[in-house]
N, C-alpha and C. Protein backbone atom coordinates (compact mmCIF):
# COMPACT_ATOMS: atom_id res chain seq x y z
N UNK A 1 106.38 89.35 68.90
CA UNK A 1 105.19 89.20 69.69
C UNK A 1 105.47 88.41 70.98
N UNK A 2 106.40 87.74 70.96
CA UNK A 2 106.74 86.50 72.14
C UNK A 2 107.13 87.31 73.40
N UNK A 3 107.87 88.47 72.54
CA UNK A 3 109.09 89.34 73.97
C UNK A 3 108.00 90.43 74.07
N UNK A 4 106.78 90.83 73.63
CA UNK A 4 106.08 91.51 74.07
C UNK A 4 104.89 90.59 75.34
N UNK A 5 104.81 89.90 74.81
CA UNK A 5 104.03 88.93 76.22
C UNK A 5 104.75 88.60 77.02
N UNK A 6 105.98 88.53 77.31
CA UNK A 6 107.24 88.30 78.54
C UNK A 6 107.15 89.66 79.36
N UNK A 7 107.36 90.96 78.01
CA UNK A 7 107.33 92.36 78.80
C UNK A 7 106.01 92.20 79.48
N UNK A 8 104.96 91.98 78.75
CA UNK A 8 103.54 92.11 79.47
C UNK A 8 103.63 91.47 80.96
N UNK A 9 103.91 90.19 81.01
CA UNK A 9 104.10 89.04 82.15
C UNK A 9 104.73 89.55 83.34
N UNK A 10 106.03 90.37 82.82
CA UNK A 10 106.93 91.20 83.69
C UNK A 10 106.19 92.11 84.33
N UNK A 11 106.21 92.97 83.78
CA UNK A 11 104.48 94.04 83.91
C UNK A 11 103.67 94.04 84.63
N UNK A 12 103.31 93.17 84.75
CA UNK A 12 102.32 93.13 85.69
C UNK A 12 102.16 92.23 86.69
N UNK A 13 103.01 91.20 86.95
CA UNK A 13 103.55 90.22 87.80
C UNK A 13 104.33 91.57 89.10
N UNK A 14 105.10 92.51 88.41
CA UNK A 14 105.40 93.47 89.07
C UNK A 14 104.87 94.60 89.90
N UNK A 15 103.65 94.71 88.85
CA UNK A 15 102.41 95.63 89.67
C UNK A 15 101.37 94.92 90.55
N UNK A 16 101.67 93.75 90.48
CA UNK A 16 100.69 92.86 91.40
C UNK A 16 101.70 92.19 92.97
N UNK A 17 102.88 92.33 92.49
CA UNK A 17 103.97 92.55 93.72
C UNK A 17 103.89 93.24 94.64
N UNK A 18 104.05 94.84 93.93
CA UNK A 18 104.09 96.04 94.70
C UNK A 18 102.58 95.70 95.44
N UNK A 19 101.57 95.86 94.79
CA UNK A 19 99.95 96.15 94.98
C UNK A 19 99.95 94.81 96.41
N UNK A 20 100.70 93.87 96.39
CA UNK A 20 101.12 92.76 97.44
C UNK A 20 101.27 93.76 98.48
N UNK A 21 102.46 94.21 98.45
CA UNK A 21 102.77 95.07 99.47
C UNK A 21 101.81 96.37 100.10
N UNK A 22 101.34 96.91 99.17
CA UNK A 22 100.04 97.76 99.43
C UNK A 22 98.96 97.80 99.77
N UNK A 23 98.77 96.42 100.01
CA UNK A 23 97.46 95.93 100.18
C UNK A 23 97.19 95.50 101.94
N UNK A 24 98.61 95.77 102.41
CA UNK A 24 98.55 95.63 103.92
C UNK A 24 97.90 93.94 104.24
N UNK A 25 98.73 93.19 103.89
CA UNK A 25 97.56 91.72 104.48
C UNK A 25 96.14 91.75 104.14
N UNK A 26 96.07 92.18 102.67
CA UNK A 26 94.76 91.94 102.25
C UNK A 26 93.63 92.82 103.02
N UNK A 27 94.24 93.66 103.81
CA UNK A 27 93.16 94.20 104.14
C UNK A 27 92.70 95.84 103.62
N UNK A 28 93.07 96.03 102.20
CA UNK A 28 92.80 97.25 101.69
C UNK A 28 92.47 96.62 100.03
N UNK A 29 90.96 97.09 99.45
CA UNK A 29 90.30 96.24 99.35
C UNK A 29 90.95 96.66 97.10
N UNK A 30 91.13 98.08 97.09
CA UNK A 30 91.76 98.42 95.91
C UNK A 30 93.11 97.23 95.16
N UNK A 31 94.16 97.37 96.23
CA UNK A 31 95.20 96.92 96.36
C UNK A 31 95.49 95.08 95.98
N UNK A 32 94.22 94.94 97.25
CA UNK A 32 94.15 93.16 97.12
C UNK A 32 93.35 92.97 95.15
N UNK A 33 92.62 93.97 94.74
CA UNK A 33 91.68 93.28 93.16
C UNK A 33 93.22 93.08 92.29
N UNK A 34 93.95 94.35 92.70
CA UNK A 34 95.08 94.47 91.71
C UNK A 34 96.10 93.46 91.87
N UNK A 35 96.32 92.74 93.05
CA UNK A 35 96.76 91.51 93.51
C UNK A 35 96.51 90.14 92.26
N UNK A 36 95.43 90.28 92.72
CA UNK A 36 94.74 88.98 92.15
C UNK A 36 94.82 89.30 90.15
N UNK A 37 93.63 90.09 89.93
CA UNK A 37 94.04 90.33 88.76
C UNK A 37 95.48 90.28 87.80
N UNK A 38 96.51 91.05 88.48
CA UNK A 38 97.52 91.04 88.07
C UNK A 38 98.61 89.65 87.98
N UNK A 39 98.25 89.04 89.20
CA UNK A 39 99.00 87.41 88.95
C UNK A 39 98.53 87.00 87.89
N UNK A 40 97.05 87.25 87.86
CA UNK A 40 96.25 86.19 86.54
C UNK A 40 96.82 86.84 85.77
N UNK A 41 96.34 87.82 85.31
CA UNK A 41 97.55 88.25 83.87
C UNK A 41 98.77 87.87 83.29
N UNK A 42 99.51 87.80 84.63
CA UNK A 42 101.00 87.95 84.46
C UNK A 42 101.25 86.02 83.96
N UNK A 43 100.62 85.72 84.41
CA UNK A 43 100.60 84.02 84.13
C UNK A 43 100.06 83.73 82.76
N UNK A 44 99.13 84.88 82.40
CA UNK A 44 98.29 84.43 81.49
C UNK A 44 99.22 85.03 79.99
N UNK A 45 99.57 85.81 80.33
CA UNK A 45 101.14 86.55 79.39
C UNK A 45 101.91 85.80 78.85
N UNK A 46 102.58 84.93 80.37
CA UNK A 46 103.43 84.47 80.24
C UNK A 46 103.28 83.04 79.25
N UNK A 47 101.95 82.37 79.79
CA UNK A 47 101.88 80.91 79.22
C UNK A 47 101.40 81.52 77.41
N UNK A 48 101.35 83.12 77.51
CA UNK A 48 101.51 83.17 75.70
C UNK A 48 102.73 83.27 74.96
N UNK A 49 103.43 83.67 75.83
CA UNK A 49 104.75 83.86 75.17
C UNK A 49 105.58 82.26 75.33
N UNK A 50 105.27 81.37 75.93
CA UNK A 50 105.64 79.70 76.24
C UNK A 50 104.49 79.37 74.85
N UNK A 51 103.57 79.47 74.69
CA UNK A 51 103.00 79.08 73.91
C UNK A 51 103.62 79.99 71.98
N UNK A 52 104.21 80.31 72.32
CA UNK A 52 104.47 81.14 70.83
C UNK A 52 106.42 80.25 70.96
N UNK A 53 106.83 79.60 71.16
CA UNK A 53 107.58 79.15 71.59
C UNK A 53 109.19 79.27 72.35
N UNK A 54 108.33 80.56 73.03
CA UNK A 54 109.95 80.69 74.41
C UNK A 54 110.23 79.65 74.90
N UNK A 55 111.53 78.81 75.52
CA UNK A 55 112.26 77.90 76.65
C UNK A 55 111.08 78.31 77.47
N UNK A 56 111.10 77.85 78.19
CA UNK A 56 110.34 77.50 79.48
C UNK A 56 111.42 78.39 80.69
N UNK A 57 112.22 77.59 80.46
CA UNK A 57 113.88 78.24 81.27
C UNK A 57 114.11 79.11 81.25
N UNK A 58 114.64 79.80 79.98
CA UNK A 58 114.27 81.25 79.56
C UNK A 58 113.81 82.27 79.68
N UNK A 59 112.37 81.78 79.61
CA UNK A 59 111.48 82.69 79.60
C UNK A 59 111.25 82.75 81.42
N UNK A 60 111.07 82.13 82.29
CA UNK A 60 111.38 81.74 83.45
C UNK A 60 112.23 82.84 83.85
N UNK A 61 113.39 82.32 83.52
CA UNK A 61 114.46 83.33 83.98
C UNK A 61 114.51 84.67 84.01
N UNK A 62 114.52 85.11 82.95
CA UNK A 62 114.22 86.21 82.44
C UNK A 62 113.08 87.33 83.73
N UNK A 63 111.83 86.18 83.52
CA UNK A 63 110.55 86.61 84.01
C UNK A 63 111.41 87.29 85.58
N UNK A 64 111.99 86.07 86.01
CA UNK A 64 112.39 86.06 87.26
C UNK A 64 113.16 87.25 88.13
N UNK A 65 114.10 87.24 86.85
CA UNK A 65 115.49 88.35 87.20
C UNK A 65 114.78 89.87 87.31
N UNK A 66 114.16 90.11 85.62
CA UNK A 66 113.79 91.22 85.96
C UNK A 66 112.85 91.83 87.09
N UNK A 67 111.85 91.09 87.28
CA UNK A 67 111.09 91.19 88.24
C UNK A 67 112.03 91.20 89.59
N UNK A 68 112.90 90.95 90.03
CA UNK A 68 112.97 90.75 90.80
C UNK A 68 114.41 92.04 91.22
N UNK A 69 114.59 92.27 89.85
CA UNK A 69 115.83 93.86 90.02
C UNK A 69 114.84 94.91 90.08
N UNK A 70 112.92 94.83 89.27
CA UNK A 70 112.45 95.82 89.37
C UNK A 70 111.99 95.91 90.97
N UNK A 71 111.57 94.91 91.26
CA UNK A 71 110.99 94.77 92.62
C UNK A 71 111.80 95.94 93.79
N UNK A 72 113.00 95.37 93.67
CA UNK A 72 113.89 95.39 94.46
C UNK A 72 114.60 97.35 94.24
N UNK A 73 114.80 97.46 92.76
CA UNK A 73 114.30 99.62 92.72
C UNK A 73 112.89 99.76 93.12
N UNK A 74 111.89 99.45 92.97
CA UNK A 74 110.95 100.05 93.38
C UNK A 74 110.70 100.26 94.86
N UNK A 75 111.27 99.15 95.90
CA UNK A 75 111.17 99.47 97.16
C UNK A 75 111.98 100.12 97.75
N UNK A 76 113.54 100.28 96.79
CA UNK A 76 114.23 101.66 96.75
C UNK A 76 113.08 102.60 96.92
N UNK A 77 113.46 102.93 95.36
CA UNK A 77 112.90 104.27 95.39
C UNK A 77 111.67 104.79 96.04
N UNK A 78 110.50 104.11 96.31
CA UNK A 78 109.15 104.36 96.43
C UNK A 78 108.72 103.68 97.64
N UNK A 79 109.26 102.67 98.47
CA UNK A 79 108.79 101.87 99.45
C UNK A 79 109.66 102.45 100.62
N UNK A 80 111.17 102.72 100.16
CA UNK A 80 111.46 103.02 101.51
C UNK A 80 112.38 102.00 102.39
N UNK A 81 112.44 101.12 101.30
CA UNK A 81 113.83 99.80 101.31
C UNK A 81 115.16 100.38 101.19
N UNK A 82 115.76 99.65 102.03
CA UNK A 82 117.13 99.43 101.63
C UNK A 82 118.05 98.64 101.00
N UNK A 83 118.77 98.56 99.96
CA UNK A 83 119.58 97.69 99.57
C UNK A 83 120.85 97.67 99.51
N UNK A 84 121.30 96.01 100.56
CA UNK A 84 123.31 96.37 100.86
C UNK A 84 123.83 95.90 99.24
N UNK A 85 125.00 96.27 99.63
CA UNK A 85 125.68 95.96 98.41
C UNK A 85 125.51 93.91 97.77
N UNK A 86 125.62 93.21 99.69
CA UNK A 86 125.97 91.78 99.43
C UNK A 86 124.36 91.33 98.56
N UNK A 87 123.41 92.60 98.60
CA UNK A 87 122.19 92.41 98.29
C UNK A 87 121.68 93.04 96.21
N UNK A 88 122.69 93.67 96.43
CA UNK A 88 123.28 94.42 94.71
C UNK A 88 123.54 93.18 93.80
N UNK A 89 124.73 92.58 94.61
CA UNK A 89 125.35 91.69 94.19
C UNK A 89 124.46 90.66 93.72
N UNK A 90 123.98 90.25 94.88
CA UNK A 90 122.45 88.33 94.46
C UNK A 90 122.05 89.11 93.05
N UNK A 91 121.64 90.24 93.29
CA UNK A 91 120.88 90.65 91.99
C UNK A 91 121.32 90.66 90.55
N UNK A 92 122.82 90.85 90.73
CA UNK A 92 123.65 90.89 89.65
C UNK A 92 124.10 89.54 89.28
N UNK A 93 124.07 88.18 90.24
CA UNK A 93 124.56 86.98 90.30
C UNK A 93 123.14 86.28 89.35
N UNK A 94 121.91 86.70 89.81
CA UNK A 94 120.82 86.26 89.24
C UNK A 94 120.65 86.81 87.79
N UNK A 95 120.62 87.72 87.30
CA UNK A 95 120.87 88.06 86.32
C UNK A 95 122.01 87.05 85.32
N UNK A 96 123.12 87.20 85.97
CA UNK A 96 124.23 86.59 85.09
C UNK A 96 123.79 85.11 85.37
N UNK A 97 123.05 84.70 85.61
CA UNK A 97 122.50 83.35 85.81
C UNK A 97 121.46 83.14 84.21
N UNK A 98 120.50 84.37 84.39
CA UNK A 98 120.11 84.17 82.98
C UNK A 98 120.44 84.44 81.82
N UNK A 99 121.58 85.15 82.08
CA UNK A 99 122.35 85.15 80.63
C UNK A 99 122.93 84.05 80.31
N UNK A 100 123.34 83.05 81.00
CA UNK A 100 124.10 81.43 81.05
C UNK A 100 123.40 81.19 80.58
N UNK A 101 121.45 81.06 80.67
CA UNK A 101 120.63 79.96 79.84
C UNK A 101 120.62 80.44 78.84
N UNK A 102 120.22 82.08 78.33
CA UNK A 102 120.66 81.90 77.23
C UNK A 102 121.07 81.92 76.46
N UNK A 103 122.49 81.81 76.57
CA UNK A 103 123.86 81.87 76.28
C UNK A 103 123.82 80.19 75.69
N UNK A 104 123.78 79.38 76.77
CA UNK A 104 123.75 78.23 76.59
C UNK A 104 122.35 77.56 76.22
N UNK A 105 121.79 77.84 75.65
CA UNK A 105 120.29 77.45 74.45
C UNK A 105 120.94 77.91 73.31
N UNK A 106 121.38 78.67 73.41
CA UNK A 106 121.76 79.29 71.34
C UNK A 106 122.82 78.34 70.96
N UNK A 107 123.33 77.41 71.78
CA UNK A 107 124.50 76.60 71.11
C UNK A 107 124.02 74.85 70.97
């Protein structure tokens, strides 16, 4: 149940990203509810899966990385971004960042 409220957190922390970007500076009025809504969620996910007892760090991390490799395909594929390799890389450095925590929590 813990890694399903992290997926949830991910989820929609992600769709409230994109919907960031879609929303043109708040001035498209669909875009900005899904904004707002979706942070609250994604927080509200998250402090369940901290509350069922994920690391803080962890769960953090985690939250962080993925969101931030999905972010980063989605404006690939669908936005119209580009990504350099030295920019592949942060992504892959961040990642192997959260495998260190928890790598280093299980010991």
């Amino acid at each position: 149940m813990t890694l399903l409220f992290l997926a949830l957190a991910i989820a929609t922390e992600v769709t409230a990203t994109v919907s960031l970007k879609l929303s043109e500076g708040f001035t498209k009025l669909v875009p900005s509810i899904v904004v707002v809504l979706g942070y609250g969620a994604a927080f509200f996910f998250l402090s369940q899966a901290l509350k069922r007892g994920l690391a803080i760090g962890v769960a953090y991390g985690i939250w962080s990385a993925v969101g931030v490799a999905a972010i980063a395909t989605i404006g690939v594929l669908f936005l119209g971004e580009r990504l350099t390799l030295i920019q592949v890389g942060g992504i892959g450095l961040v990642i192997l960042g959260v495998l260190a925590l928890e790598l280093g929590g299980a010991h």
